[in-house]
C-alpha atoms as a PDB file:
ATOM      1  CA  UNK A   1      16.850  15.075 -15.518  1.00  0.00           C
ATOM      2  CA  UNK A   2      13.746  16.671 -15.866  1.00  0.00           C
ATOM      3  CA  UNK A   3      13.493  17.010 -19.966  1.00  0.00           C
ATOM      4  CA  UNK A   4      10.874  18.730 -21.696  1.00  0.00           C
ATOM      5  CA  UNK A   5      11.254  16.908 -25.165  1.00  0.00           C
ATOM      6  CA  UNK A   6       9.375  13.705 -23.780  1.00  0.00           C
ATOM      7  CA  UNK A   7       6.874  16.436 -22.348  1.00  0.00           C
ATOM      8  CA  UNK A   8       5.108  17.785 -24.938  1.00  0.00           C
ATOM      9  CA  UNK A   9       1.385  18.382 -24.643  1.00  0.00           C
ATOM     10  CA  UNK A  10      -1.357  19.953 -26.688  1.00  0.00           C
ATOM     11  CA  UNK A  11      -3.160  22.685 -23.797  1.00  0.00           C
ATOM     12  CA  UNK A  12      -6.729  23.980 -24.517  1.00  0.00           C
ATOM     13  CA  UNK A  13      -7.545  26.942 -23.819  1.00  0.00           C
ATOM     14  CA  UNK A  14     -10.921  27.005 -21.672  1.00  0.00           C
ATOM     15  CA  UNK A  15     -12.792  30.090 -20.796  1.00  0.00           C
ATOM     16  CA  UNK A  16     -15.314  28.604 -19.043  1.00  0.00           C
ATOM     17  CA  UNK A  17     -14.833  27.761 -14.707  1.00  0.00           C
ATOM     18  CA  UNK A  18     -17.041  26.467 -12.318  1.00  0.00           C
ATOM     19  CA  UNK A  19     -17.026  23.163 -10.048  1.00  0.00           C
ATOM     20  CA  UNK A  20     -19.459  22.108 -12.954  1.00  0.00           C
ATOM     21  CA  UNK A  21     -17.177  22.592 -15.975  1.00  0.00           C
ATOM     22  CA  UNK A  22     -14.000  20.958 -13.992  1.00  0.00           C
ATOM     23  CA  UNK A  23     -16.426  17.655 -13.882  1.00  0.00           C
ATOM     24  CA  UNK A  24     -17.605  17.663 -17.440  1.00  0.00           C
ATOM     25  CA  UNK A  25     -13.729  18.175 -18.146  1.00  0.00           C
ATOM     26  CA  UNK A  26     -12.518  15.076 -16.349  1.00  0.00           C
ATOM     27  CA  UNK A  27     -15.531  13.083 -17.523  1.00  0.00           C
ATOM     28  CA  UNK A  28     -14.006  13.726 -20.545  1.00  0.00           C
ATOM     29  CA  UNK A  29     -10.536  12.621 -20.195  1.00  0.00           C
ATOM     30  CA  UNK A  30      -9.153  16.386 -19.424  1.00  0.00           C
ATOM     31  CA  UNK A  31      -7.763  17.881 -16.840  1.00  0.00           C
ATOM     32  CA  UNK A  32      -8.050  21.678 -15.793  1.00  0.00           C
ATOM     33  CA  UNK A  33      -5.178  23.660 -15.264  1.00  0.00           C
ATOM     34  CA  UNK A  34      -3.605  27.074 -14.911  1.00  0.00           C
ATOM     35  CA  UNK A  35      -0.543  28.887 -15.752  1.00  0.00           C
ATOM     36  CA  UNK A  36       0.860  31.449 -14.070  1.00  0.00           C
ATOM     37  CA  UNK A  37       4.002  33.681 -13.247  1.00  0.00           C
ATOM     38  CA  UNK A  38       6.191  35.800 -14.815  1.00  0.00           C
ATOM     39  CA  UNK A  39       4.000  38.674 -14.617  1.00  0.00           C
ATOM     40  CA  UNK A  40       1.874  37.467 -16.896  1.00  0.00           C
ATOM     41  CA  UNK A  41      -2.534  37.044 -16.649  1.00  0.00           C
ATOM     42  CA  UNK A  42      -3.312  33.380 -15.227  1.00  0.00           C
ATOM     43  CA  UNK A  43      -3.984  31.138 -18.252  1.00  0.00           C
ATOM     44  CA  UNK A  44      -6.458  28.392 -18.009  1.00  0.00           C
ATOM     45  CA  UNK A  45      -5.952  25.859 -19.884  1.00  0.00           C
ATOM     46  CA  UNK A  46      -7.445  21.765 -20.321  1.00  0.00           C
ATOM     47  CA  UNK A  47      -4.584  18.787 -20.745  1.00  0.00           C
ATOM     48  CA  UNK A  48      -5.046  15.038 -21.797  1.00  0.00           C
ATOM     49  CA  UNK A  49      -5.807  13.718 -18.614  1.00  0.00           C
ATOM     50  CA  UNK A  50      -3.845  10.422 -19.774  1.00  0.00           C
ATOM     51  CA  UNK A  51      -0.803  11.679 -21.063  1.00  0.00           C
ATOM     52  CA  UNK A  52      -0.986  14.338 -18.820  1.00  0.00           C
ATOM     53  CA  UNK A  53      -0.568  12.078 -15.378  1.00  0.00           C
ATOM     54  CA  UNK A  54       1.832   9.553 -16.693  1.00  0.00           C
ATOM     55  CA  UNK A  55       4.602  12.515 -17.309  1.00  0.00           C
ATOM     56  CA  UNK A  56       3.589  14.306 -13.723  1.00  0.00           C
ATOM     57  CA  UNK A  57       4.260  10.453 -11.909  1.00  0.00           C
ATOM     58  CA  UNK A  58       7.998  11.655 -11.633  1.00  0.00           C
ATOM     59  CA  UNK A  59       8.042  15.431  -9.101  1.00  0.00           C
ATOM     60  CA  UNK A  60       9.286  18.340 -10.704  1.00  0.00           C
ATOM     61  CA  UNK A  61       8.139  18.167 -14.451  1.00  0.00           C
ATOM     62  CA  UNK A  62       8.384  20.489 -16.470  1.00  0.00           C
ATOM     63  CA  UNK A  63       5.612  20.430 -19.767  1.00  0.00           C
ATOM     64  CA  UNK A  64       6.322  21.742 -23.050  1.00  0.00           C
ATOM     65  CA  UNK A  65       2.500  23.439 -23.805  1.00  0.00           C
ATOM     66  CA  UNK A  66       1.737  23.877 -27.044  1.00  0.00           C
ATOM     67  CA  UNK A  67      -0.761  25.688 -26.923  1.00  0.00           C
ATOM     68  CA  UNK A  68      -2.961  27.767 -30.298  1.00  0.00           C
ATOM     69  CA  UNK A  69       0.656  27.028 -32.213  1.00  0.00           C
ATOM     70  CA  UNK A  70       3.054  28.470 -29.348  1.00  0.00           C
ATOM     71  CA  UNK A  71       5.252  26.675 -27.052  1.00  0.00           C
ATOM     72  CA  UNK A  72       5.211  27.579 -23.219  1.00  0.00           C
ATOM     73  CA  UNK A  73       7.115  25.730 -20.810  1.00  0.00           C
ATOM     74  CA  UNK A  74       5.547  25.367 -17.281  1.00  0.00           C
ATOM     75  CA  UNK A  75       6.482  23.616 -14.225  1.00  0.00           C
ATOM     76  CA  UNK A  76       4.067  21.491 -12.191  1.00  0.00           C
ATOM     77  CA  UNK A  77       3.710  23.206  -8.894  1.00  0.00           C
ATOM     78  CA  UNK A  78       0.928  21.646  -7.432  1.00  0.00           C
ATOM     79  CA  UNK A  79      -1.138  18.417  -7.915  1.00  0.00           C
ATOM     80  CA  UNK A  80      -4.681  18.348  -6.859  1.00  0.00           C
ATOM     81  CA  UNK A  81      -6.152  15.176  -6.420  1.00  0.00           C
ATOM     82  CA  UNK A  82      -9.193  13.280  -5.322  1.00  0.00           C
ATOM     83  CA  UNK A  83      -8.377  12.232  -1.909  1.00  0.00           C
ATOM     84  CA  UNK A  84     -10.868   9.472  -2.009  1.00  0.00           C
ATOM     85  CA  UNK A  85     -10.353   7.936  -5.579  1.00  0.00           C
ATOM     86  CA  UNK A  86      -6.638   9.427  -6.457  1.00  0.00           C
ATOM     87  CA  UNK A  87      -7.944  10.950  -9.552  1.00  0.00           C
ATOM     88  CA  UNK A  88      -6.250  14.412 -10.606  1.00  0.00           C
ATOM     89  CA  UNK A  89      -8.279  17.060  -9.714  1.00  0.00           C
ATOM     90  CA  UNK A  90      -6.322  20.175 -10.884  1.00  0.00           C
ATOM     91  CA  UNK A  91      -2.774  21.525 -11.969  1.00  0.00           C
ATOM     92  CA  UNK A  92      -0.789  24.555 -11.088  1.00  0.00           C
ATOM     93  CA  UNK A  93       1.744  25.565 -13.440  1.00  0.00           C
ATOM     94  CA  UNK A  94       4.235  28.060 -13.530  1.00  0.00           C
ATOM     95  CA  UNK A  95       5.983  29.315 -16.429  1.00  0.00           C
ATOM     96  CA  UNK A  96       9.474  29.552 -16.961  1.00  0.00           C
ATOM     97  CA  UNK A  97      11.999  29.956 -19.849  1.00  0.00           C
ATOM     98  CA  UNK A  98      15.175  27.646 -20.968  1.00  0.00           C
ATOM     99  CA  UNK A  99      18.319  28.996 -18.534  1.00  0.00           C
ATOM    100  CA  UNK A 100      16.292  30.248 -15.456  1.00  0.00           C
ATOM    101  CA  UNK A 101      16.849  28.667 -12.526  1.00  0.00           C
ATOM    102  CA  UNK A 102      13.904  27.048 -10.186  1.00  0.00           C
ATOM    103  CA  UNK A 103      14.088  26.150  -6.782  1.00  0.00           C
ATOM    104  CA  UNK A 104      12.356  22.859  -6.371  1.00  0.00           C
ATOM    105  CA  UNK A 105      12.298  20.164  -3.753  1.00  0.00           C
ATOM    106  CA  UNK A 106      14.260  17.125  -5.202  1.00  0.00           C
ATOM    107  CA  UNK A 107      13.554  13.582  -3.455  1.00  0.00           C
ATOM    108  CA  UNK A 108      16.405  11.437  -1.434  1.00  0.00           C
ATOM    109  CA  UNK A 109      17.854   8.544  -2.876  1.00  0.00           C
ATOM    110  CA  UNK A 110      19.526   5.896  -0.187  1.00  0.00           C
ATOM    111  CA  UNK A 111      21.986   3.267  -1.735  1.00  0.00           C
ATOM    112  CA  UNK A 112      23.995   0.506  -0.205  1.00  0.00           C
ATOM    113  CA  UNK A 113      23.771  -1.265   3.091  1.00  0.00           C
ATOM    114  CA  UNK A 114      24.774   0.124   6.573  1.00  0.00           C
ATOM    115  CA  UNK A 115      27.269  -2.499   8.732  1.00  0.00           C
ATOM    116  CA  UNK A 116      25.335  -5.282  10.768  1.00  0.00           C
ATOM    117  CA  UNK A 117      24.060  -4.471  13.416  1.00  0.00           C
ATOM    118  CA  UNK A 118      23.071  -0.936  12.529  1.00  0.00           C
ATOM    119  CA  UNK A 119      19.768   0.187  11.652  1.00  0.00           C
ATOM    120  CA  UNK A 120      19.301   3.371   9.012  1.00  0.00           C
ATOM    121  CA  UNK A 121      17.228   6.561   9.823  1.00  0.00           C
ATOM    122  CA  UNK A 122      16.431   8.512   7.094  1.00  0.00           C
ATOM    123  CA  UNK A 123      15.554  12.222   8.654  1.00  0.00           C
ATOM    124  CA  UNK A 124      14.984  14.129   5.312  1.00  0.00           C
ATOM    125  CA  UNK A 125      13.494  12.615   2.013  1.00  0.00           C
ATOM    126  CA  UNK A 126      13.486  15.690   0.057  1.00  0.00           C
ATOM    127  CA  UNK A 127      16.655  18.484   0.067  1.00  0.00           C
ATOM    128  CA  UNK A 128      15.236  21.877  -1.645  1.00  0.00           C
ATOM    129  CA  UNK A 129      17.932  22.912  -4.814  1.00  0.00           C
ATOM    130  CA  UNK A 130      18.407  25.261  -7.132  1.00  0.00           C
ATOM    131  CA  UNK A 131      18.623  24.642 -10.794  1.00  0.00           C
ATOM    132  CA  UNK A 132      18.107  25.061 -14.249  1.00  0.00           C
ATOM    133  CA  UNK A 133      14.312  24.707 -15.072  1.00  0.00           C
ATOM    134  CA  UNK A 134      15.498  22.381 -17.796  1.00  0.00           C
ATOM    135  CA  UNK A 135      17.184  20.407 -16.503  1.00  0.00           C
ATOM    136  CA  UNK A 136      15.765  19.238 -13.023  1.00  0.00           C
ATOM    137  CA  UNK A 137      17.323  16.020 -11.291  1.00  0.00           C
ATOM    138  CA  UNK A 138      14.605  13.376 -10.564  1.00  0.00           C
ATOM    139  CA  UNK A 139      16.619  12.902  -7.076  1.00  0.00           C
ATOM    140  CA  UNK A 140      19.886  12.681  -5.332  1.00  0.00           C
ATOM    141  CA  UNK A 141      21.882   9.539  -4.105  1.00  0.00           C
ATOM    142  CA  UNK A 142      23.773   9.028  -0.711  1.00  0.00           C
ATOM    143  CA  UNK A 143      25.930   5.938  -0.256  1.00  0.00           C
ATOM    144  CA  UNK A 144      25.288   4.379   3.499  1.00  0.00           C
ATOM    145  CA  UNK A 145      27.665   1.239   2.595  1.00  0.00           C
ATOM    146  CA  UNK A 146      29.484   0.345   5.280  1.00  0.00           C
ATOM    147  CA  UNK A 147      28.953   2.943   7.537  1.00  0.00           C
ATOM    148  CA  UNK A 148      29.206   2.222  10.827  1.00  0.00           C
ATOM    149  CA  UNK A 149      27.160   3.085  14.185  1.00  0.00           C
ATOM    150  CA  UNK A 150      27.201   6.758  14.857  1.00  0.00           C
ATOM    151  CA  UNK A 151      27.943   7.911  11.095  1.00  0.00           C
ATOM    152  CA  UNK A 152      25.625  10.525   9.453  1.00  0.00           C
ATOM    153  CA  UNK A 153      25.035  12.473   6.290  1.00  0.00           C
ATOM    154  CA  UNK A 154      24.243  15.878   6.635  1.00  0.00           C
ATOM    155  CA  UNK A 155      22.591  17.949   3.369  1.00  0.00           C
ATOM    156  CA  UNK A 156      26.175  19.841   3.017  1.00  0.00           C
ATOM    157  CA  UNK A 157      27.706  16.735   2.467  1.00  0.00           C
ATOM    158  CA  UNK A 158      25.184  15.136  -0.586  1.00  0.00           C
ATOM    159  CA  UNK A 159      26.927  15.157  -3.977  1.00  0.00           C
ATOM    160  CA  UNK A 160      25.079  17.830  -6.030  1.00  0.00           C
ATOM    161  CA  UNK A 161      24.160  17.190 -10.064  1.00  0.00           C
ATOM    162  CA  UNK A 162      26.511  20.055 -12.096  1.00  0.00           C
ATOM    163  CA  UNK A 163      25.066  23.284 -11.959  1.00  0.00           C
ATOM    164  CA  UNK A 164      22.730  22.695  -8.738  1.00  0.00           C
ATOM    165  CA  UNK A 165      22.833  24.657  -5.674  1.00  0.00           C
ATOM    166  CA  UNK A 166      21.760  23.281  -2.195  1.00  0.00           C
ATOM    167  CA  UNK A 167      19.174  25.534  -0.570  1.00  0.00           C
ATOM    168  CA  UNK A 168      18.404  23.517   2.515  1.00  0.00           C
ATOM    169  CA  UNK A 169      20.611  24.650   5.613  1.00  0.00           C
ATOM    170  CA  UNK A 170      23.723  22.640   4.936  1.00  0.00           C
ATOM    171  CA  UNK A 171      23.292  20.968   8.320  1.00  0.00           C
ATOM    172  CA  UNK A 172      20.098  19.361   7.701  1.00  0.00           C
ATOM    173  CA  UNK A 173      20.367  15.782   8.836  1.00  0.00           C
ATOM    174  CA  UNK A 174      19.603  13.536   6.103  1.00  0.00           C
ATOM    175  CA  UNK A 175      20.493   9.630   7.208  1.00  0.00           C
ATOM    176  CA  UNK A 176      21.835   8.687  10.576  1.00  0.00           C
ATOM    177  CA  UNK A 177      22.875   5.581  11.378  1.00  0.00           C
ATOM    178  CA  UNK A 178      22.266   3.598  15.154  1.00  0.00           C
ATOM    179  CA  UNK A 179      22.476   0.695  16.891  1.00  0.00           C
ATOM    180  CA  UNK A 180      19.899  -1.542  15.662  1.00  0.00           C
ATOM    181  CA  UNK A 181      16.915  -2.191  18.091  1.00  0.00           C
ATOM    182  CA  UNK A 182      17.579  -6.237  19.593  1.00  0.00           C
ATOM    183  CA  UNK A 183      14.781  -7.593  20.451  1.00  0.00           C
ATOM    184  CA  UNK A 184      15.095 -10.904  23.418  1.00  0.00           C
ATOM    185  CA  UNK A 185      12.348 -13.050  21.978  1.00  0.00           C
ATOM    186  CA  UNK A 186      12.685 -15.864  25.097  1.00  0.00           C
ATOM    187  CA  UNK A 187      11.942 -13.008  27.455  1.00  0.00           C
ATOM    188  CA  UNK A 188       8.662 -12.341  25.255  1.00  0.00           C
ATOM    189  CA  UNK A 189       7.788 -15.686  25.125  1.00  0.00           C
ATOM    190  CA  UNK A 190       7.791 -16.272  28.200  1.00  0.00           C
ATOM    191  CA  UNK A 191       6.273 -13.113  29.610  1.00  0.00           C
ATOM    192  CA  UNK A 192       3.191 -14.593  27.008  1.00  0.00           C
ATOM    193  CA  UNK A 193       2.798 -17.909  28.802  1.00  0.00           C
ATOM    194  CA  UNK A 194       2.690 -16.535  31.715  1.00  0.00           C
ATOM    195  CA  UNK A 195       0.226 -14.335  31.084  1.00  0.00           C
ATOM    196  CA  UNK A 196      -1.910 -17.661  29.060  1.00  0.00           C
ATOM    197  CA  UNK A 197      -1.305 -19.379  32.748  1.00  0.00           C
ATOM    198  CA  UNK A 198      -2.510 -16.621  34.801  1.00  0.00           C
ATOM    199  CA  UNK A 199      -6.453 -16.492  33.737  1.00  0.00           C
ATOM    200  CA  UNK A 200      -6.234 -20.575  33.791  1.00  0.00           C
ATOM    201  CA  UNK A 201      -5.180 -20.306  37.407  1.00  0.00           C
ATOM    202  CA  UNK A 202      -7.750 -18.031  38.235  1.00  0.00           C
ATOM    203  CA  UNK A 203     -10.604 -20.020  36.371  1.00  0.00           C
ATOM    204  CA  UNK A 204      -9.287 -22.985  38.578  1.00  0.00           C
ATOM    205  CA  UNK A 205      -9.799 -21.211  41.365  1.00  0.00           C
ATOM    206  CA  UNK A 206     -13.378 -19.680  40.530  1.00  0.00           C
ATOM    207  CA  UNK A 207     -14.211 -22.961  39.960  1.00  0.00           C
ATOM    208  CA  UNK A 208     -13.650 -24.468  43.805  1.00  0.00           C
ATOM    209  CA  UNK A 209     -14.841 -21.519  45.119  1.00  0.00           C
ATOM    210  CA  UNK A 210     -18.826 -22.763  45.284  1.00  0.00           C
ATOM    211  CA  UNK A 211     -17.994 -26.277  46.474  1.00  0.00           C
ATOM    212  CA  UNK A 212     -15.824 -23.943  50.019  1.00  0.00           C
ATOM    213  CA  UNK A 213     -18.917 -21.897  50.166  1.00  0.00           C
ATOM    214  CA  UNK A 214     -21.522 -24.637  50.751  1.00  0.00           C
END
């Protein structure tokens, strides 16, 4: 679960913008971000750029700002990076309150091992719930163990933490599981020899043609 006691963070409130002002803020170990929702005026805000992206590694944080002695909890919404260099760019952060509920997108864990001979195709890596803002599962498991050729998970069948609510259509595939893909490695071996012999023949022949001609 997403919990906001490991996510506390001192915000600072910035009132000045610009491209500019974003670069002196990273050069300086901060991040720029704004807060929004509720019906409330954007808030822009500067985090510790350190602290900051080791929370936001896991999706679906939420941070506990404190910010000029108040507490405001905000989820992370959107991650701008640096597409070159990774480096975090800019947040978007949405406020919400202890018992609302938050629809998020919540990654796919796969456990176990298919039967042999099967090969596993994971359709959907993400399944959008609903839940408490709170308390946020980091993902969901499915169990492939054992399952045989032809056997497939759908979203409706996922076991849901307590309190979550699937929003994805119920009949989303999520893991299907085929025949695995045999590959006859004589057949390729021998289709590359051939081809090795072919210019070698060719070469052979290139080679007596002068000595016909004269």
């Amino acid at each position: 679960m997403a919990e906001t006691h490991d996510n506390k963070l001192d915000a600072e409130v910035r009132t000045q913008f610009g491209k500019g002002f974003a670069r002196r803020l990273r050069a300086a170990g901060k991040i720029p971000a704004v807060i929004y929702g509720h019906g409330t005026e954007p808030q822009h805000v500067a985090l510790p750029g350190h602290e900051t992206a080791l929370i936001i590694r896991k999706a679906n944080q939420v941070l506990d700002l404190q910010i000029e002695g108040k507490s405001q909890l905000a989820l992370v919404k959107d991650v701008q990076k640096d597409p070159v260099h990774q480096i975090i760019e800019h947040l978007d952060l949405v406020v919400v309150r202890k018992g609302e509920k938050v629809t998020v997108d919540v990654p796919v864990h796969v456990e176990g091992e298919a039967a042999p001979g099967t090969a596993v195709n994971q359709d959907a890596v993400t399944l959008s719930l609903e839940v408490e803002a709170t308390h946020i599962p980091e993902s969901v498991s499915v169990s492939i163990e054992g399952l045989e050729e032809g056997a497939h998970i759908l979203a409706g069948d996922v076991k849901l933490p307590a309190g979550a609510t699937l929003v994805t259509d119920p009949e989303t595939l999520v893991v299907g599981i085929t025949a695995a893909t045999v590959v006859d490695l004589g057949e390729e071996t021998e289709a590359a020899e051939g081809a090795e012999e072919a210019p070698a023949e060719e070469a052979a022949g290139d080679a007596e043609a002068p000595a016909e001609s004269e």
